[in-house]
N, C-alpha and C. Protein backbone atom coordinates (compact mmCIF):
# COMPACT_ATOMS: atom_id res chain seq x y z
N UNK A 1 96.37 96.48 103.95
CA UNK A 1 96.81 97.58 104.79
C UNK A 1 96.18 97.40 106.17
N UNK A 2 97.00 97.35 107.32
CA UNK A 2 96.45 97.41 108.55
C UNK A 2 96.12 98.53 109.48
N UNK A 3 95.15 98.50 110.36
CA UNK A 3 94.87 99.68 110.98
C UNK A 3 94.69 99.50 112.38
N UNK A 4 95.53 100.51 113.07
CA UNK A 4 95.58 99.95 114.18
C UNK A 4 94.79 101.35 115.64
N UNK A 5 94.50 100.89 116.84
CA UNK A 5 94.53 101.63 117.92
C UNK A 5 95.10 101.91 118.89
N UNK A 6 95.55 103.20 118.91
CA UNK A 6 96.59 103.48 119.73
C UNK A 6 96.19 104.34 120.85
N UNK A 7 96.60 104.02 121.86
CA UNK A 7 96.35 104.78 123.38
C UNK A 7 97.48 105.04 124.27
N UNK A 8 97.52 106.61 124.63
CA UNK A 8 98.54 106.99 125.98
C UNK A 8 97.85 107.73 126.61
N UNK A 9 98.40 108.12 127.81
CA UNK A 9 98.05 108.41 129.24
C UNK A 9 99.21 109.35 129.93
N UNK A 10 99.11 110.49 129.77
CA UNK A 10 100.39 111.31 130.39
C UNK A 10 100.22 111.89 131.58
N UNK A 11 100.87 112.16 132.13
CA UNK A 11 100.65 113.17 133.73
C UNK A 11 102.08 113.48 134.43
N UNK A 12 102.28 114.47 134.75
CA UNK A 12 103.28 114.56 136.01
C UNK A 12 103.54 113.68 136.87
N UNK A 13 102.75 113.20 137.40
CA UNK A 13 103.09 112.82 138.50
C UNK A 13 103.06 110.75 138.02
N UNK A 14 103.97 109.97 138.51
CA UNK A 14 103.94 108.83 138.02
C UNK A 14 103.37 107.78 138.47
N UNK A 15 102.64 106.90 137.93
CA UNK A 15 102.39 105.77 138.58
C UNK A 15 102.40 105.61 140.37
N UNK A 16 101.34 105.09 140.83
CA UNK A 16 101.10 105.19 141.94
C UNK A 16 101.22 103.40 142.22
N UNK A 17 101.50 102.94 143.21
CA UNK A 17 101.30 100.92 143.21
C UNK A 17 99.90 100.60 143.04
N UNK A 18 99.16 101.53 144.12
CA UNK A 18 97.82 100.66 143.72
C UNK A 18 97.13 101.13 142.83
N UNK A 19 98.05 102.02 141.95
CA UNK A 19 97.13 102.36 139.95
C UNK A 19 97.66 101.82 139.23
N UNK A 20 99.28 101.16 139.60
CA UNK A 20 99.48 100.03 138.52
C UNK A 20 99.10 98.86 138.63
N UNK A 21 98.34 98.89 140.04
CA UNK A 21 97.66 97.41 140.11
C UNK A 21 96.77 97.08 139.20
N UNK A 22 95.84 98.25 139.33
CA UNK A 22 94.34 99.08 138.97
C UNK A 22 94.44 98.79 137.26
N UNK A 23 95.72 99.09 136.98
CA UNK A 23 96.27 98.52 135.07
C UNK A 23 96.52 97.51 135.24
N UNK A 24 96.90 96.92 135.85
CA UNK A 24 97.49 95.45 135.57
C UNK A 24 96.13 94.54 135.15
N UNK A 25 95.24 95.07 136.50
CA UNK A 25 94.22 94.21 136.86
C UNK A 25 93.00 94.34 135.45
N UNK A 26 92.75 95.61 135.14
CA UNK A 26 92.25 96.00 134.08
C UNK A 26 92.77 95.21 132.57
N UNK A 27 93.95 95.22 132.70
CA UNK A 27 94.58 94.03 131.18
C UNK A 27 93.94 92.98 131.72
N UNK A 28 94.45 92.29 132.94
CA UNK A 28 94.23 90.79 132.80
C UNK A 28 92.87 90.60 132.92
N UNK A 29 91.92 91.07 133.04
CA UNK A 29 90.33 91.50 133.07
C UNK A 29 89.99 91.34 131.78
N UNK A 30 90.46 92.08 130.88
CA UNK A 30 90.25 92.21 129.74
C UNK A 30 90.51 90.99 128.48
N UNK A 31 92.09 90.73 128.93
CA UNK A 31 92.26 89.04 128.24
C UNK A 31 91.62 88.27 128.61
N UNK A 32 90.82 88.07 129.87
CA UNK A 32 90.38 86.87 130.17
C UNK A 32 88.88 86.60 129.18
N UNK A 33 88.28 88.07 128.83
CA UNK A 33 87.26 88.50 127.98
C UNK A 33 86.81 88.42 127.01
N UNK A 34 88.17 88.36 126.28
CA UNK A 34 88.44 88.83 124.78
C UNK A 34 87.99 87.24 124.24
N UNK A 35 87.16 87.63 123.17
CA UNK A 35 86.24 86.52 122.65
C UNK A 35 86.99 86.17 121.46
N UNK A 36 88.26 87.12 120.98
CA UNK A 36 89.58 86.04 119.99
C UNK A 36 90.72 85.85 120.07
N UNK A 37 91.17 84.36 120.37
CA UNK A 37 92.45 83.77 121.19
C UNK A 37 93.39 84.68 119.78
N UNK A 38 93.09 84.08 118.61
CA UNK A 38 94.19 83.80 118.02
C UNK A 38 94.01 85.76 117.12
N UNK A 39 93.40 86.54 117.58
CA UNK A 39 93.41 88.13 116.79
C UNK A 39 94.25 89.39 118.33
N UNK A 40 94.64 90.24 117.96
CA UNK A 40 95.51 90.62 118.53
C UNK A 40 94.95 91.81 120.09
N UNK A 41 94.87 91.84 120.96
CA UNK A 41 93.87 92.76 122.26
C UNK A 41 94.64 93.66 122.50
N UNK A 42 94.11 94.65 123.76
CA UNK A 42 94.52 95.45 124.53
C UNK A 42 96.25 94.87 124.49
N UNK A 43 97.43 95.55 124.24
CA UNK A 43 98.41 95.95 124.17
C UNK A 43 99.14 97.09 125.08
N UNK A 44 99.74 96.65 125.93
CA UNK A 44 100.15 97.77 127.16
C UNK A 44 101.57 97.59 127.05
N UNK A 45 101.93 98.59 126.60
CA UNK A 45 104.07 98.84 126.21
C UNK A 45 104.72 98.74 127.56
N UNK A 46 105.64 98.27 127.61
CA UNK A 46 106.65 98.45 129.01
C UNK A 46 107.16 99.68 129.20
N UNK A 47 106.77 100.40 129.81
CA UNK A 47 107.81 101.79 129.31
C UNK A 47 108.72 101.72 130.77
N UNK A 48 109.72 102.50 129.88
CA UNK A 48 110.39 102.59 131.06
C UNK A 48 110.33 103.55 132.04
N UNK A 49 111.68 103.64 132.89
CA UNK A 49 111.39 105.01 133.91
C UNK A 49 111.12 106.21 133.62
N UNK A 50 111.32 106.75 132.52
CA UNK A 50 111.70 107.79 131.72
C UNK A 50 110.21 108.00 130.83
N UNK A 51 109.66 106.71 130.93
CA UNK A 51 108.00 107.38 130.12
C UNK A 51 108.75 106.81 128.29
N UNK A 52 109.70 106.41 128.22
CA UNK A 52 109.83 105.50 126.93
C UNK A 52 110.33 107.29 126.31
N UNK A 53 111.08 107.86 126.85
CA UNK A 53 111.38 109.24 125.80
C UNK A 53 110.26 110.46 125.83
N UNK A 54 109.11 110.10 126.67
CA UNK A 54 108.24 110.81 126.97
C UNK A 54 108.17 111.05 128.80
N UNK A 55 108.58 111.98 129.09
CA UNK A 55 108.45 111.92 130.94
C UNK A 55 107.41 112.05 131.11
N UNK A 56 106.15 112.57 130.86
CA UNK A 56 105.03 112.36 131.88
C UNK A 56 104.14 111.35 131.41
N UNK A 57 104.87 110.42 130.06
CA UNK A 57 103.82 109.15 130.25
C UNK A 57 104.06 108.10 130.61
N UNK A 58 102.14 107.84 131.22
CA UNK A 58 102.44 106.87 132.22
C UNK A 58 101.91 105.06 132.20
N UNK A 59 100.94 105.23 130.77
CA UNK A 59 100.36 104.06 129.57
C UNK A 59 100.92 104.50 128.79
N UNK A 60 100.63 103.34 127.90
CA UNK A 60 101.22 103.60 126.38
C UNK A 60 100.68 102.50 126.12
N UNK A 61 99.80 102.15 124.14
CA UNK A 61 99.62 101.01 124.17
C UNK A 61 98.72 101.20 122.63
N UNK A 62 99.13 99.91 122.26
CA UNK A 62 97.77 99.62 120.96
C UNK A 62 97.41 98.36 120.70
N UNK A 63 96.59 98.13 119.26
CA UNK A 63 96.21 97.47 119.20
C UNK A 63 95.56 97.41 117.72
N UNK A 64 96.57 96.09 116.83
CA UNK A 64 96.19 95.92 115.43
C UNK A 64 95.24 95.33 115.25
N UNK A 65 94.20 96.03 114.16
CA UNK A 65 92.99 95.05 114.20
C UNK A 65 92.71 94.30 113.10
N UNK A 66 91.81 93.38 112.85
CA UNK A 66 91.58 92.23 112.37
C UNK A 66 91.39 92.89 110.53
N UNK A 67 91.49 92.22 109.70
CA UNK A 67 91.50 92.83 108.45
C UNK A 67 90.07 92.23 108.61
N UNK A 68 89.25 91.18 109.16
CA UNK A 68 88.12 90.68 108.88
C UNK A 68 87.19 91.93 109.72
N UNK A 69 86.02 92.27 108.78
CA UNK A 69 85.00 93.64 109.32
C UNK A 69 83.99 92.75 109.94
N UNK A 70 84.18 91.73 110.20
CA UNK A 70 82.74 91.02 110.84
C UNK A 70 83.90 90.65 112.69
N UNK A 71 85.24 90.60 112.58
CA UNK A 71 85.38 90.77 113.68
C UNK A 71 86.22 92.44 114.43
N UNK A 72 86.62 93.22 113.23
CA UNK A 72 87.05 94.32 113.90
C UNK A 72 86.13 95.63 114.70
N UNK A 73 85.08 95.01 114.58
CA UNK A 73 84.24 95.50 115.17
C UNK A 73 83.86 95.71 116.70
N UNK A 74 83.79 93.98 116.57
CA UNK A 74 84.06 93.70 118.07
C UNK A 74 85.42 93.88 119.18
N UNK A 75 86.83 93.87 118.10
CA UNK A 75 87.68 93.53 118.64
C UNK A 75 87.77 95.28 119.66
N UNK A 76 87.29 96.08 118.33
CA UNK A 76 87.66 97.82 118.90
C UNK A 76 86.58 98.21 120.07
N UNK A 77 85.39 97.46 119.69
CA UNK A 77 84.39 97.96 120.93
C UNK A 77 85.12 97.42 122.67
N UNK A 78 85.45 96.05 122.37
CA UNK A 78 86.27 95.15 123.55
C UNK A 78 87.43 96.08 123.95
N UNK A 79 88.39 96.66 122.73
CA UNK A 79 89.63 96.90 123.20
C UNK A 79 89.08 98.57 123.86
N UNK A 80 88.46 99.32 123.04
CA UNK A 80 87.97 100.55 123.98
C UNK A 80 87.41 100.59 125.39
N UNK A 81 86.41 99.80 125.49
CA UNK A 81 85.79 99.60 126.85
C UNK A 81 87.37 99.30 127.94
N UNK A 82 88.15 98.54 127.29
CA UNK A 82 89.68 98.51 128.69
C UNK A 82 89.89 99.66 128.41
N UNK A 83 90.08 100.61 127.67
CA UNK A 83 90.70 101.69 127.89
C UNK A 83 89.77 102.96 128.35
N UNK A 84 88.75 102.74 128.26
CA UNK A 84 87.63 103.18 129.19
C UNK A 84 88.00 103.08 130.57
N UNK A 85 88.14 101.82 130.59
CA UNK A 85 88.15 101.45 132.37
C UNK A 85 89.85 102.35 132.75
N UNK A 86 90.85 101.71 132.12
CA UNK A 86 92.05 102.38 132.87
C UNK A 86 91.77 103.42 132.95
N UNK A 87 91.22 104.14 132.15
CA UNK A 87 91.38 106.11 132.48
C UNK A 87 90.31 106.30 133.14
N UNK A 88 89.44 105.56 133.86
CA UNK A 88 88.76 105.37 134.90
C UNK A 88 89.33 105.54 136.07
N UNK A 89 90.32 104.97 135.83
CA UNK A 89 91.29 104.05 136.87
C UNK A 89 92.68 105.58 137.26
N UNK A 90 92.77 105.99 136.23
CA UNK A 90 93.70 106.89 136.26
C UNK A 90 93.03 108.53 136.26
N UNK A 91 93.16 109.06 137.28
CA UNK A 91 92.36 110.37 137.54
C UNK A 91 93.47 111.36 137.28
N UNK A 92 92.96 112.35 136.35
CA UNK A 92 94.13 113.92 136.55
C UNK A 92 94.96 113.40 134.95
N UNK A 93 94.66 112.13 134.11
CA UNK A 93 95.91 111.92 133.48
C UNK A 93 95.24 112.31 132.02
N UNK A 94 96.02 112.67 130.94
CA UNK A 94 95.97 113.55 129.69
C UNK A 94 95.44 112.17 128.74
N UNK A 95 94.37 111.63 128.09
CA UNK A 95 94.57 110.80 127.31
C UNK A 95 94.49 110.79 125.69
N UNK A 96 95.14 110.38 125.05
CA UNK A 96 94.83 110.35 123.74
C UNK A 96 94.48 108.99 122.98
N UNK A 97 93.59 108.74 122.21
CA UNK A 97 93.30 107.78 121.95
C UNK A 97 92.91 107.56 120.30
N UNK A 98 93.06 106.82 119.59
CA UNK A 98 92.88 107.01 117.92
C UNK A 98 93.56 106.14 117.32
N UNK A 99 92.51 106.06 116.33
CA UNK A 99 92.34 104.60 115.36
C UNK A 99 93.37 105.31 114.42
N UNK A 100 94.32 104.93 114.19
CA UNK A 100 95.44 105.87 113.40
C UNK A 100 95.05 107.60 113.35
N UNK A 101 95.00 107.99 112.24
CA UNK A 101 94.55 109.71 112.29
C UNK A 101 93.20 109.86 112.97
N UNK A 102 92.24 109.49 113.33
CA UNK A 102 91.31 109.24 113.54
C UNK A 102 91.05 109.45 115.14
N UNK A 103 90.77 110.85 115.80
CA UNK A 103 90.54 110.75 117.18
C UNK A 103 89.46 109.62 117.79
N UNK A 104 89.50 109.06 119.04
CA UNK A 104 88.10 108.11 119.20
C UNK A 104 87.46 109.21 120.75
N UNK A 105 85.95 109.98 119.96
CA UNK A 105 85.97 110.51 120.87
C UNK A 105 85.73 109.89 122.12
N UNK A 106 85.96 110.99 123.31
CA UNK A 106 85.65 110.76 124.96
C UNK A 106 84.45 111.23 125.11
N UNK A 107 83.50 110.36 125.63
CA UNK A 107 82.29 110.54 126.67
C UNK A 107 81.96 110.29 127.95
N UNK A 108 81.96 110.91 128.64
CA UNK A 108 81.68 111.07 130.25
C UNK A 108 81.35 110.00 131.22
N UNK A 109 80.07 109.84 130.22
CA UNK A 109 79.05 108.69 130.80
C UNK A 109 79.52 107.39 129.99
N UNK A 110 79.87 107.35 128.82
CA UNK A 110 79.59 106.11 127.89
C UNK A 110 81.21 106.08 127.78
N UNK A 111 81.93 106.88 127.97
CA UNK A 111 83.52 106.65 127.57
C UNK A 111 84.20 106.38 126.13
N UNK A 112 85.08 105.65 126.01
CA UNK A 112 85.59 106.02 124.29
C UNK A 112 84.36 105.23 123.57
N UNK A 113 83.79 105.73 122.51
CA UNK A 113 83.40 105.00 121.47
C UNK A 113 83.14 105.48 120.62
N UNK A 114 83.01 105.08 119.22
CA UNK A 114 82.31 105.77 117.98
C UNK A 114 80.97 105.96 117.66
């Protein structure tokens, strides 16, 4: 059975250029990072104009993790810290974040972690 992490980002108001840079730059930051070629990372959906059936969202994204517990560990600490940073990156926006049913709380200072 697989378990995965899932993250969105909603707001009124849409995408700005230099905050989808700010994401872009944040993924490719993050792949360049990621310490396993061949296990699955940060995951950012294409959505469309429309927010994918949702209008005020403005991420969308997950991320299946490793059935091995000696690397899903690392993979969720790696894949949280990017999603730390985008909603860094993204001010004013609604986020939800969770390991299937499982909220991952938000901290201020330290940002998503368990």
């Amino acid at each position: 059975m697989s378990v995965s992490l899932y993250y969105s980002a909603d707001r009124a108001l849409p995408l700005t250029a230099a905050e989808a840079s700010a994401v872009a730059r944040v993924a490719a930051d993050h792949l360049a990072s990621f310490p396993y070629r061949d296990e699955e990372s940060l995951y950012l959906y294409d959505l469309p104009e429309d927010g994918g059936g949702e209008p005020e969202r403005i991420v969308a994204g997950s991320t299946k993790l490793p059935l091995d517990p000696d690397r899903a560990l690392p993979v969720i600490t790696h894949v949280l810290a990017a999603v730390t940073a985008l909603r860094r990156a993204l001010p004013g926006a609604r986020w939800h974040v969770h390991l299937d049913d499982l909220d991952v709380p938000w901290d201020e200072h330290g940002g998503y972690a368990f």
